[in-house]
PDB file of N, CA and C in Angstrom:
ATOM      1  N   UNK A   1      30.717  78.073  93.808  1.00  0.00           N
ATOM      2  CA  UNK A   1      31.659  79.141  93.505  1.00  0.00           C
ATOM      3  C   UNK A   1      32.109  78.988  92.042  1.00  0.00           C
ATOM      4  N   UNK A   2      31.961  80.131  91.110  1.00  0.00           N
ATOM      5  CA  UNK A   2      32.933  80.112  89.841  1.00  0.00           C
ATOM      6  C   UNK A   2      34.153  79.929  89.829  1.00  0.00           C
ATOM      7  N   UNK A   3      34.551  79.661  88.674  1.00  0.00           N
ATOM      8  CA  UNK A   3      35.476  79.794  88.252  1.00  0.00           C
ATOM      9  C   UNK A   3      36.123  81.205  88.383  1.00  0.00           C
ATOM     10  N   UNK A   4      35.253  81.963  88.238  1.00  0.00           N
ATOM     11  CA  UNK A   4      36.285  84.031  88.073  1.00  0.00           C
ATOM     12  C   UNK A   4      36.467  84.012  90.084  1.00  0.00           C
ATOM     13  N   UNK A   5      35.851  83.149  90.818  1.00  0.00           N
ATOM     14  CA  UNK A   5      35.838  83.558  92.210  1.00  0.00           C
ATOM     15  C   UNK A   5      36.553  82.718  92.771  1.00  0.00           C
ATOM     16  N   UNK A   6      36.929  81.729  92.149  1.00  0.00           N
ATOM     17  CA  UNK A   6      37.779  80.893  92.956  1.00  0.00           C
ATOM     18  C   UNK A   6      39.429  81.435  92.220  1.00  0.00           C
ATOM     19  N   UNK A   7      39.441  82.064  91.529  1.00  0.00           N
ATOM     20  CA  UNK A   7      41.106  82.819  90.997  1.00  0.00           C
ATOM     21  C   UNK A   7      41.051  84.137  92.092  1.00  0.00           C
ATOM     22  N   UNK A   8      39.811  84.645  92.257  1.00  0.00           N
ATOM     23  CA  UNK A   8      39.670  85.949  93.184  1.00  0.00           C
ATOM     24  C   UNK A   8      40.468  84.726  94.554  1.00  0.00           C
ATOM     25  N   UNK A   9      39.764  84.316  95.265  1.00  0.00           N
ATOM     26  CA  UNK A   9      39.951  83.937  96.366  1.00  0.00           C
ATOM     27  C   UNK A   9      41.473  83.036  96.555  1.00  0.00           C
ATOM     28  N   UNK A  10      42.319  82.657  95.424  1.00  0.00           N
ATOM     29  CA  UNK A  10      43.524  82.151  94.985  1.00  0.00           C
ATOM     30  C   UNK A  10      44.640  83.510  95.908  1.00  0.00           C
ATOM     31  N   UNK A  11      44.108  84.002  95.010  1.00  0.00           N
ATOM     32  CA  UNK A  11      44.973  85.723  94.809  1.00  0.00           C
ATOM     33  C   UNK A  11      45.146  86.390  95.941  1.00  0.00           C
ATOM     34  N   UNK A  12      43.516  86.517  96.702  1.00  0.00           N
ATOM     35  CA  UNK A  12      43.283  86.957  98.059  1.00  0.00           C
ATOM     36  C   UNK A  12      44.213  85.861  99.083  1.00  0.00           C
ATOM     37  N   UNK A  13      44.520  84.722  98.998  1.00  0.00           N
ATOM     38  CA  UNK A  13      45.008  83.875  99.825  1.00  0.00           C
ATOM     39  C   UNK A  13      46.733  84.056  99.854  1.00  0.00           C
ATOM     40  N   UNK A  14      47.400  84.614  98.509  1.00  0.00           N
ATOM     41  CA  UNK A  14      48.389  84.687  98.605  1.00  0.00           C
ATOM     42  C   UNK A  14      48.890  86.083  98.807  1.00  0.00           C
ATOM     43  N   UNK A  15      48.019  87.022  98.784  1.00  0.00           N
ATOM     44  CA  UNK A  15      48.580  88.682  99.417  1.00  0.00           C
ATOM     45  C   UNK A  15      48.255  88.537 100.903  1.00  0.00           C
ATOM     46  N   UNK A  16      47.639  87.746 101.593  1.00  0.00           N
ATOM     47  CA  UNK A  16      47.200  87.292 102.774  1.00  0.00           C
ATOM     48  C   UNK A  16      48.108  86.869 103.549  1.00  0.00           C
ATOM     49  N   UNK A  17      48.890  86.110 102.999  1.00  0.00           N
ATOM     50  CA  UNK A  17      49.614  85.026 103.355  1.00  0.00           C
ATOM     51  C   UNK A  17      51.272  86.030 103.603  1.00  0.00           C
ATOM     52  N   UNK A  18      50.968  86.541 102.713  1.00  0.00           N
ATOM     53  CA  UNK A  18      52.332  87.395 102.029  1.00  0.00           C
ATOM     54  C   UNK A  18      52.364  88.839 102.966  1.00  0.00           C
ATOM     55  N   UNK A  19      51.773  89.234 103.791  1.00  0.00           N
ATOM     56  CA  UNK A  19      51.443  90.853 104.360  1.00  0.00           C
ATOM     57  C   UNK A  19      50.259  90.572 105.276  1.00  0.00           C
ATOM     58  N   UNK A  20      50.730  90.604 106.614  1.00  0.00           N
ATOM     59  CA  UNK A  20      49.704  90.501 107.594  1.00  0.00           C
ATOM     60  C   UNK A  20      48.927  92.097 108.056  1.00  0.00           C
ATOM     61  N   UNK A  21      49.146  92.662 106.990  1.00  0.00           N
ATOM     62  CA  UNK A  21      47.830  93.994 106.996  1.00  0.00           C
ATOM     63  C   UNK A  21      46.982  93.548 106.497  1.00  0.00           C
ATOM     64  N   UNK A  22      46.958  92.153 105.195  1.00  0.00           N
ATOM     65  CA  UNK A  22      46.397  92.463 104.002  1.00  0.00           C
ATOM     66  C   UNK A  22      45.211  91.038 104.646  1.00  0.00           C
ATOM     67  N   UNK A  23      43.618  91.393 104.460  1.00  0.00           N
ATOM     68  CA  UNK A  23      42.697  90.706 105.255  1.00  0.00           C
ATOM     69  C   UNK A  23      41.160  90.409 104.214  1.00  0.00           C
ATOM     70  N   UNK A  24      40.557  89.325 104.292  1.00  0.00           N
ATOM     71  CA  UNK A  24      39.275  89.755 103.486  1.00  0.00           C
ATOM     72  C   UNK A  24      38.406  90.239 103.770  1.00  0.00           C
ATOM     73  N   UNK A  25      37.743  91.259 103.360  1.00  0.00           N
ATOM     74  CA  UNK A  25      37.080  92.549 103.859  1.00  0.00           C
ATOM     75  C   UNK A  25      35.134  92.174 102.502  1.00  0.00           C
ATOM     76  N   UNK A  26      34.766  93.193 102.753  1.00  0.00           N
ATOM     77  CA  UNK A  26      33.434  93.915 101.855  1.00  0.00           C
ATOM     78  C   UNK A  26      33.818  94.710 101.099  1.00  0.00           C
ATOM     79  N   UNK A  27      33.132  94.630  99.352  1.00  0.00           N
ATOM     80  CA  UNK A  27      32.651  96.431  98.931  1.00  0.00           C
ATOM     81  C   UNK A  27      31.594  95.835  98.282  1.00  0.00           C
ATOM     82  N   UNK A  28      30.635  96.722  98.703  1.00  0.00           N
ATOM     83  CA  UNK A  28      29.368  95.995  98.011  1.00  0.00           C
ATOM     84  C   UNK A  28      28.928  94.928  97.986  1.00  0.00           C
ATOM     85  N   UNK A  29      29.149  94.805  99.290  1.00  0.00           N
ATOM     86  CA  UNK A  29      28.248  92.985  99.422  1.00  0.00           C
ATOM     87  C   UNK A  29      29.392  92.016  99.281  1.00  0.00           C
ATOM     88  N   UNK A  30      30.051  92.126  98.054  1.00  0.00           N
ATOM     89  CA  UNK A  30      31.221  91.406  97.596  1.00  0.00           C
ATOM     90  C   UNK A  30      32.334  91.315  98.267  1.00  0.00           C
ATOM     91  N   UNK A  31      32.807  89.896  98.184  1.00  0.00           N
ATOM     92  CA  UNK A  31      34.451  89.695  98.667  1.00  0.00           C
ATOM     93  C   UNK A  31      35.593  90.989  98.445  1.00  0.00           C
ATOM     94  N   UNK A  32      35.842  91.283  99.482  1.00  0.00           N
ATOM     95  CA  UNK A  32      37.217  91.746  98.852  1.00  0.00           C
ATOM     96  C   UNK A  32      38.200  91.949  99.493  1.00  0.00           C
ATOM     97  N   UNK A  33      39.362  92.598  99.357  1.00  0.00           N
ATOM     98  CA  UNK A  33      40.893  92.826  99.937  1.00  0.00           C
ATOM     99  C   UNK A  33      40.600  94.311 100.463  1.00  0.00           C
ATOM    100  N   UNK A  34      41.113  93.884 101.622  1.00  0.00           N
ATOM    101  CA  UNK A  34      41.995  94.888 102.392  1.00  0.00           C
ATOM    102  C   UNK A  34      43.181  95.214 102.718  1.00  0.00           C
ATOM    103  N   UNK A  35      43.412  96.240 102.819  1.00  0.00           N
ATOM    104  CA  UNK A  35      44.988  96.843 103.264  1.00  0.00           C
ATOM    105  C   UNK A  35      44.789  97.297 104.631  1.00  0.00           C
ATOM    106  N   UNK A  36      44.958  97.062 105.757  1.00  0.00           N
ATOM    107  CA  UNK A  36      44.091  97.620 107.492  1.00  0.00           C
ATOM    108  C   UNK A  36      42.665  97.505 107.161  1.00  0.00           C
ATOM    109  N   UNK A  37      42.036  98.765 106.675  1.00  0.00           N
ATOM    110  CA  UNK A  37      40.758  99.068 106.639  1.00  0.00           C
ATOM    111  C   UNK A  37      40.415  99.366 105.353  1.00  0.00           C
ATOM    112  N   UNK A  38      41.278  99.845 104.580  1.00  0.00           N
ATOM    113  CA  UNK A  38      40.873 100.211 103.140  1.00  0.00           C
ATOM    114  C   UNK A  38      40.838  99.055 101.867  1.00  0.00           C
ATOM    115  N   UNK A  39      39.795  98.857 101.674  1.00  0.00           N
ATOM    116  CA  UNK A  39      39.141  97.841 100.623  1.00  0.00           C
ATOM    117  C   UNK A  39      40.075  98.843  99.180  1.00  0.00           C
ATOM    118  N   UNK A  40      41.052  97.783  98.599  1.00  0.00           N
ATOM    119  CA  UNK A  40      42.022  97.917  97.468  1.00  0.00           C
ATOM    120  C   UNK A  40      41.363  97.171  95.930  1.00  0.00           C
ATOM    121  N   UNK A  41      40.972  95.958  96.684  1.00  0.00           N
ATOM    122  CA  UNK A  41      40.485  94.963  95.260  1.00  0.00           C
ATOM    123  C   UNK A  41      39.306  94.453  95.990  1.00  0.00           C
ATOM    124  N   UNK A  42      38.459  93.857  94.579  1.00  0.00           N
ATOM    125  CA  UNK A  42      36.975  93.202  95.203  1.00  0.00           C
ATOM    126  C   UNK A  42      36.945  92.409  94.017  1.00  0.00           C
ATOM    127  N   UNK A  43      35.846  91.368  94.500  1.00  0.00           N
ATOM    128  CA  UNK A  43      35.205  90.551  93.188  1.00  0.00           C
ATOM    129  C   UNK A  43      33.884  91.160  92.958  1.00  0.00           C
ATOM    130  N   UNK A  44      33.644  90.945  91.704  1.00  0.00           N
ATOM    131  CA  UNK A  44      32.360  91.712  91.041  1.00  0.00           C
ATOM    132  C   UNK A  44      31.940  91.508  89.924  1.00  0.00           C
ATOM    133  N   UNK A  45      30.746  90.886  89.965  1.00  0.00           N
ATOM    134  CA  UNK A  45      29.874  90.204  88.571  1.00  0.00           C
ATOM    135  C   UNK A  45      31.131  89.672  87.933  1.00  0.00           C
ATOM    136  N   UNK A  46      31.634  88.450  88.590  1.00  0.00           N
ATOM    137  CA  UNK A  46      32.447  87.508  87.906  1.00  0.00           C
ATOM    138  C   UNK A  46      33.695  88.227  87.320  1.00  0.00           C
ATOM    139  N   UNK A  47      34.210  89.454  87.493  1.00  0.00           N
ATOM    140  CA  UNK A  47      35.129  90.243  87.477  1.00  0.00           C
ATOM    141  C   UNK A  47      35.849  90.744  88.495  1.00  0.00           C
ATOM    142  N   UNK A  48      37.577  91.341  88.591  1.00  0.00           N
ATOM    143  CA  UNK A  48      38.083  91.621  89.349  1.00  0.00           C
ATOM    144  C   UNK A  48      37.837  93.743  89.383  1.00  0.00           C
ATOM    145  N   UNK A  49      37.624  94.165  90.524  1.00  0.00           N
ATOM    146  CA  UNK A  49      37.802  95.449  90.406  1.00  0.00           C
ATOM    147  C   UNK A  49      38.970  96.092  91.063  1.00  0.00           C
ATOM    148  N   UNK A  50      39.597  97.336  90.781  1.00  0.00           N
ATOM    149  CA  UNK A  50      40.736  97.127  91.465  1.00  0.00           C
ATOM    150  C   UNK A  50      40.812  98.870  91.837  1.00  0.00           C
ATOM    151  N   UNK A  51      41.251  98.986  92.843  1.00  0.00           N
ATOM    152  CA  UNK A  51      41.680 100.986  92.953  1.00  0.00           C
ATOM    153  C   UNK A  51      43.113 100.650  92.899  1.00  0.00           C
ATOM    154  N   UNK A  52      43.426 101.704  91.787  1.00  0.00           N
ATOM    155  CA  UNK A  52      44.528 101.816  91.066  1.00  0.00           C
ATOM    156  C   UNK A  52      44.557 103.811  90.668  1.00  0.00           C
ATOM    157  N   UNK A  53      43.538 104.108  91.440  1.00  0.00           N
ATOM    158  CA  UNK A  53      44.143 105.934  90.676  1.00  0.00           C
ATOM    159  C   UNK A  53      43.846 106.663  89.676  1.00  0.00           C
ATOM    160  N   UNK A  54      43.448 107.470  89.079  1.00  0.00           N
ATOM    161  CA  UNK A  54      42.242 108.201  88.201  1.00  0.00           C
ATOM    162  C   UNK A  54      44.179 108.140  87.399  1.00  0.00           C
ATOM    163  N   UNK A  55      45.106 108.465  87.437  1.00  0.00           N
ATOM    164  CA  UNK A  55      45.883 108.423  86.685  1.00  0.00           C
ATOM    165  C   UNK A  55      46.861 107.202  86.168  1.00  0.00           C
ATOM    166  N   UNK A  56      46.026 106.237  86.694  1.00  0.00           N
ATOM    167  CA  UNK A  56      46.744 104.724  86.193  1.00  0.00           C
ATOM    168  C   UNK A  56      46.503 104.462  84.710  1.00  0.00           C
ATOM    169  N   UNK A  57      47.439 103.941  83.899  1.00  0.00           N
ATOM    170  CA  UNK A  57      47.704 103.703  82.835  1.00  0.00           C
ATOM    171  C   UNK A  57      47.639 102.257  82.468  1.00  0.00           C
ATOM    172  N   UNK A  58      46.071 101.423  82.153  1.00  0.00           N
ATOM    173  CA  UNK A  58      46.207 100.258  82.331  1.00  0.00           C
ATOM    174  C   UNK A  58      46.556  99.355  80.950  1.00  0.00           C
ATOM    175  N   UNK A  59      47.199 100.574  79.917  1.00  0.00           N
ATOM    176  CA  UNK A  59      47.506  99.992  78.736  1.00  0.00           C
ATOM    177  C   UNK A  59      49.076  99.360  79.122  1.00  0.00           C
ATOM    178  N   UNK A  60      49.790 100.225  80.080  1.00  0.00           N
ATOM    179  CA  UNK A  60      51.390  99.305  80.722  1.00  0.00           C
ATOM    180  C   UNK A  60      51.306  97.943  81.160  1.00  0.00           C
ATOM    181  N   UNK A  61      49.876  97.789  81.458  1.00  0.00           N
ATOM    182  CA  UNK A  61      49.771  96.429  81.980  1.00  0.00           C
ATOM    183  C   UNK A  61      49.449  95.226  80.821  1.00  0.00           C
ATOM    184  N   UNK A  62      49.375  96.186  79.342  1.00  0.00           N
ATOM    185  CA  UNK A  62      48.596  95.085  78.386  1.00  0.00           C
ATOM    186  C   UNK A  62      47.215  95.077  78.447  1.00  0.00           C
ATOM    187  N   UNK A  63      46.468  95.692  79.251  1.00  0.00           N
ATOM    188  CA  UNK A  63      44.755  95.662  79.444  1.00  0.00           C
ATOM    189  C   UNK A  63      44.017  96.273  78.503  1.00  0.00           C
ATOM    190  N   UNK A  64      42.922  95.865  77.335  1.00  0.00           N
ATOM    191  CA  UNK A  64      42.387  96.690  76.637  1.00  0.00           C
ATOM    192  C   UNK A  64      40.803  96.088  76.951  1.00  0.00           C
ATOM    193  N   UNK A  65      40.557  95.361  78.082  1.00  0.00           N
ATOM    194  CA  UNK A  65      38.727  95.221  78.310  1.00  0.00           C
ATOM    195  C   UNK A  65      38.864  95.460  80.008  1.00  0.00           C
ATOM    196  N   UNK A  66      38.462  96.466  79.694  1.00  0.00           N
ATOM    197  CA  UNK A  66      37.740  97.254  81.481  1.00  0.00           C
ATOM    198  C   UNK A  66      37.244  98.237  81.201  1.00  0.00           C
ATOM    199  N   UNK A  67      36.228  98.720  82.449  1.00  0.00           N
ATOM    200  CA  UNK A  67      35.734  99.592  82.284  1.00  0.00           C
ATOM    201  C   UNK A  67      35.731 100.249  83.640  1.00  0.00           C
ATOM    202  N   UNK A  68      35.419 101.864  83.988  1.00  0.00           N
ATOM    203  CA  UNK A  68      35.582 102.241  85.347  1.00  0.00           C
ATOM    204  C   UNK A  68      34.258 101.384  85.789  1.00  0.00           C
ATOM    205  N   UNK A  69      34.309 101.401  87.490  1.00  0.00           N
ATOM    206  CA  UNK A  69      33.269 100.586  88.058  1.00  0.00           C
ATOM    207  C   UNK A  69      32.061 101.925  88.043  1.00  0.00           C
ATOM    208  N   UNK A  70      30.923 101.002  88.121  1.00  0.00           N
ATOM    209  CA  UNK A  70      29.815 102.171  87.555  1.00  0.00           C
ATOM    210  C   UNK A  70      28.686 101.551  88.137  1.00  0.00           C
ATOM    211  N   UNK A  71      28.668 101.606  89.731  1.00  0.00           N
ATOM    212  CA  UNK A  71      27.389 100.304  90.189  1.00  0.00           C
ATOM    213  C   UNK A  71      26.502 101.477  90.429  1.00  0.00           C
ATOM    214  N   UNK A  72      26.212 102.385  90.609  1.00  0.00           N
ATOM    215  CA  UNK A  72      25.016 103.122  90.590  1.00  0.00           C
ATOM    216  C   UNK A  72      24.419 103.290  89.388  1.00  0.00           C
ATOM    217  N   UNK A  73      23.013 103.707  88.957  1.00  0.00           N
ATOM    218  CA  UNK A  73      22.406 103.675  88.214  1.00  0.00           C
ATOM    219  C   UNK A  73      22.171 105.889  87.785  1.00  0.00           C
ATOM    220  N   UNK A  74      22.507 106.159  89.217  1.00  0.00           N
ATOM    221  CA  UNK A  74      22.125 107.697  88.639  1.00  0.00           C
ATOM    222  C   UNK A  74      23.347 108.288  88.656  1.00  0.00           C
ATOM    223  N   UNK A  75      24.327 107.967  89.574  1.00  0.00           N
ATOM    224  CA  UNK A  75      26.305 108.708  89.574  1.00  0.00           C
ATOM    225  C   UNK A  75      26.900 108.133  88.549  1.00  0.00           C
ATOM    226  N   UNK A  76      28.153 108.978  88.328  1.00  0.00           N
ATOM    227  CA  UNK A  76      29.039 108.787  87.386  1.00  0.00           C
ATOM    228  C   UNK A  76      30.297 107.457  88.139  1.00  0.00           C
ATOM    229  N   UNK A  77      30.549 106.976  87.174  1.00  0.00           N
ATOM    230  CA  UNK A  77      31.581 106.331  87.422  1.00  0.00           C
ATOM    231  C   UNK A  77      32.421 106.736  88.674  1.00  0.00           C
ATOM    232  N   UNK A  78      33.288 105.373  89.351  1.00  0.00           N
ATOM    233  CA  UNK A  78      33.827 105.556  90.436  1.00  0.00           C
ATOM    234  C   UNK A  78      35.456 105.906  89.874  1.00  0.00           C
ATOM    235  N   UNK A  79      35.805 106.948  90.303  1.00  0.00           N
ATOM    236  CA  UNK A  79      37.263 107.765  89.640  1.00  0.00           C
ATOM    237  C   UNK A  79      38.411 106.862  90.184  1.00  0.00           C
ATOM    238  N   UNK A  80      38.698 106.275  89.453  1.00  0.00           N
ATOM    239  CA  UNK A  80      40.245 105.314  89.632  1.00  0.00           C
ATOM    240  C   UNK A  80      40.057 103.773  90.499  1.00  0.00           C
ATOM    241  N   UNK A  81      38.939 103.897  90.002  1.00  0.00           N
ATOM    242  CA  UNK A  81      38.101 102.218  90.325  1.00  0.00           C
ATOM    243  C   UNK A  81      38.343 101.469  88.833  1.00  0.00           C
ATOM    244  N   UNK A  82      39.263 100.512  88.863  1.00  0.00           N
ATOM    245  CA  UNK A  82      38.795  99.751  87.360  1.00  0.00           C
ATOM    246  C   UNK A  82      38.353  98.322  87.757  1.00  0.00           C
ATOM    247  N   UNK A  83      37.409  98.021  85.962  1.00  0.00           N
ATOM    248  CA  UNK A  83      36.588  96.883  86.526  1.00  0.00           C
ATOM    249  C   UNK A  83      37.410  96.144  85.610  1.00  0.00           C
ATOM    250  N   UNK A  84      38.276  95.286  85.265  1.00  0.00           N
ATOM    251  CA  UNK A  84      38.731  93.924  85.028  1.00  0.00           C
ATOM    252  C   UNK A  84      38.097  92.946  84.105  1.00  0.00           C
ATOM    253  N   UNK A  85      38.124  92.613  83.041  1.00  0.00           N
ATOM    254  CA  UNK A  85      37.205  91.486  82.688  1.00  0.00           C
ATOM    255  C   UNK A  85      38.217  90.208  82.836  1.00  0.00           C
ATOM    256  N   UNK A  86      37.235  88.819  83.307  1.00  0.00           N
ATOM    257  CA  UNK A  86      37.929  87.556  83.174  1.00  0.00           C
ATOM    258  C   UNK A  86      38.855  87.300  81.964  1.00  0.00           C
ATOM    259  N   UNK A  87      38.937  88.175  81.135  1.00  0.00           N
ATOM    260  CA  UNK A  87      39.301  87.604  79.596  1.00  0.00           C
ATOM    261  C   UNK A  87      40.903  87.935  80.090  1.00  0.00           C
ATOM    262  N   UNK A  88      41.518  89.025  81.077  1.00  0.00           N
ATOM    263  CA  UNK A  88      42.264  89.511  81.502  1.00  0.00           C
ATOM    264  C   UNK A  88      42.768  88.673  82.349  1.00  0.00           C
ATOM    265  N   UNK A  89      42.306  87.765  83.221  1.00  0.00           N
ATOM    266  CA  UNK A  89      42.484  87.549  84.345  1.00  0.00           C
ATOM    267  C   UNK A  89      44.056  87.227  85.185  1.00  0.00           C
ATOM    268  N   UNK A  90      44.576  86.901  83.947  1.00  0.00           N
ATOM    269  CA  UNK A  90      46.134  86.338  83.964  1.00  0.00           C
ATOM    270  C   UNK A  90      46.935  87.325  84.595  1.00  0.00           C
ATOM    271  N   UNK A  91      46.452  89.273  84.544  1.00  0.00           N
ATOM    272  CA  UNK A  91      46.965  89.599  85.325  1.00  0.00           C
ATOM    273  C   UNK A  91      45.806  89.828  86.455  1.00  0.00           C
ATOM    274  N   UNK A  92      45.218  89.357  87.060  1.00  0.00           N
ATOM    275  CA  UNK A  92      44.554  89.964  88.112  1.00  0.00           C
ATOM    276  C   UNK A  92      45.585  90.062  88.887  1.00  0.00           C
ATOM    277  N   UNK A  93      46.425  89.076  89.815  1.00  0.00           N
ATOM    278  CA  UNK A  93      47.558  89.301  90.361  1.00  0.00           C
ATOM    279  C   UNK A  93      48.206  90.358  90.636  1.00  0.00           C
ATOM    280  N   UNK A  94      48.554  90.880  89.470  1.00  0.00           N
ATOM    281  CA  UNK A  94      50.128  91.542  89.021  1.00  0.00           C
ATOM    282  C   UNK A  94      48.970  93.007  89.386  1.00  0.00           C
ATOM    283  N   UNK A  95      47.748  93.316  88.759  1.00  0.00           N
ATOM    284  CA  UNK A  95      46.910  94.197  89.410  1.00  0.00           C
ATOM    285  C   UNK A  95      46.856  94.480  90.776  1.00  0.00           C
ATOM    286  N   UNK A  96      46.522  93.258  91.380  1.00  0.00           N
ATOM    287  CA  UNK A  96      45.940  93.238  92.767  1.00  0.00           C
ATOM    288  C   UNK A  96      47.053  94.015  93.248  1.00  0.00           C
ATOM    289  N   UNK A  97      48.296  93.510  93.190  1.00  0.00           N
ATOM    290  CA  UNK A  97      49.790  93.706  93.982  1.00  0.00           C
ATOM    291  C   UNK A  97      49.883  95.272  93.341  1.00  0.00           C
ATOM    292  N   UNK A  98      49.641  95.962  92.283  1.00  0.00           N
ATOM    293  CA  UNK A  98      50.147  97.097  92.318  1.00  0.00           C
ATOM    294  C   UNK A  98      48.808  97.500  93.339  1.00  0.00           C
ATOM    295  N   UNK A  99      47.696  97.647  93.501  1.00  0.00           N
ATOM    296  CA  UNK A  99      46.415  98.107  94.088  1.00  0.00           C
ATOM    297  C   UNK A  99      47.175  98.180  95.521  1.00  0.00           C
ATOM    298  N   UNK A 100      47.757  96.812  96.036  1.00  0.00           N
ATOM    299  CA  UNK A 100      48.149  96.656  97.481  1.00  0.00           C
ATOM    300  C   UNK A 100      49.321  97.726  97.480  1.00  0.00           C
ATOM    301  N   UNK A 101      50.002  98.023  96.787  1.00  0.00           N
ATOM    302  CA  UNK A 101      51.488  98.851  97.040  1.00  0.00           C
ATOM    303  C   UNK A 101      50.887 100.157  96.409  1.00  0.00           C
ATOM    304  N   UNK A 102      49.916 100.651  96.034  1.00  0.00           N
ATOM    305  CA  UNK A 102      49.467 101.880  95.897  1.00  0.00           C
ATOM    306  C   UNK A 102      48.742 102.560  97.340  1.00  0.00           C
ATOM    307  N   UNK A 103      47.752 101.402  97.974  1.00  0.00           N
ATOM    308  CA  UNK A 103      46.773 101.818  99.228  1.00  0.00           C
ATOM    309  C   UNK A 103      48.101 101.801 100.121  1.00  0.00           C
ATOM    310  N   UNK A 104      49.006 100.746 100.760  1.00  0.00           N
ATOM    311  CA  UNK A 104      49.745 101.162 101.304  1.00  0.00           C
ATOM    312  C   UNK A 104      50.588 102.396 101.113  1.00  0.00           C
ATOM    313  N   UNK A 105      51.102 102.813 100.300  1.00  0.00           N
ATOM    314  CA  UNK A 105      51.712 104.121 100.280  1.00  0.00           C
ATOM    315  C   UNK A 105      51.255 105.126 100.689  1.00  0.00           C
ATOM    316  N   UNK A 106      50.170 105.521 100.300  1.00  0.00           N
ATOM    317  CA  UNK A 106      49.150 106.095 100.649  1.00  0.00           C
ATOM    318  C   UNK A 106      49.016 106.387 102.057  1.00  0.00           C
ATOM    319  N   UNK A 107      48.680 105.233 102.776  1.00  0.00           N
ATOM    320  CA  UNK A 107      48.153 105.090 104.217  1.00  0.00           C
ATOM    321  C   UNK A 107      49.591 105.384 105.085  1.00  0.00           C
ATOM    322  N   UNK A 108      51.280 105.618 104.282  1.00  0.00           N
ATOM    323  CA  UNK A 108      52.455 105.900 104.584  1.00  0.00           C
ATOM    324  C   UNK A 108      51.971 107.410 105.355  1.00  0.00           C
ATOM    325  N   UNK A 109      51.663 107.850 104.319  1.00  0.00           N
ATOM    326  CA  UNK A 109      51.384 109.177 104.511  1.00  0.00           C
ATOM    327  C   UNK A 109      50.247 109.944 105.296  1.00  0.00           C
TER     328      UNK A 109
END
């Protein structure tokens, strides 16, 4: 296991721990967080990805290296999917937790 996957699996252990909705799930093969059923955050090519909302503003967070997630080769980017680089990682956290209090709201409704 890396280094970028063992901070993923840190992170995953303490929204886990913290919210018994919150479970480790799949997207794409890859580890990731759940909220019930809905996959919020994942690990990916040594990066965190996160659904956060085609209108999230990830300059509030200080973030200037991501990119939308873009795993197909012929579709456009995934709309309010961001991909995270390790260089960031300090907030993956503070990400993950808005991702978790965005899907829950959501699923309020």
């Amino acid at each position: 296991m890396d280094q970028e996957e063992i901070i993923f699996r840190k992170i995953a252990d303490k929204l886990a721990k913290g919210n018994s909705s919150v479970s480790l799930g799949k997207m794409m093969s890859s580890p990731g967080l759940k909220y019930k059923s809905k996959v919020f955050a994942f690990y990916y090519n040594q990066q965190m990805v996160f659904r956060l909302g085609k209108e999230f503003d990830l300059r509030s967070f200080g973030i200037k290296h991501y990119s939308l997630l873009n795993p197909f080769k012929n579709k456009p980017p995934m709309a309010g999917w961001f991909q995270i680089s390790f260089v960031d990682q300090d907030k993956w956290e503070k990400l993950a937790r808005q991702a978790l209090h965005l899907i829950a709201e959501e699923m309020k409704n």
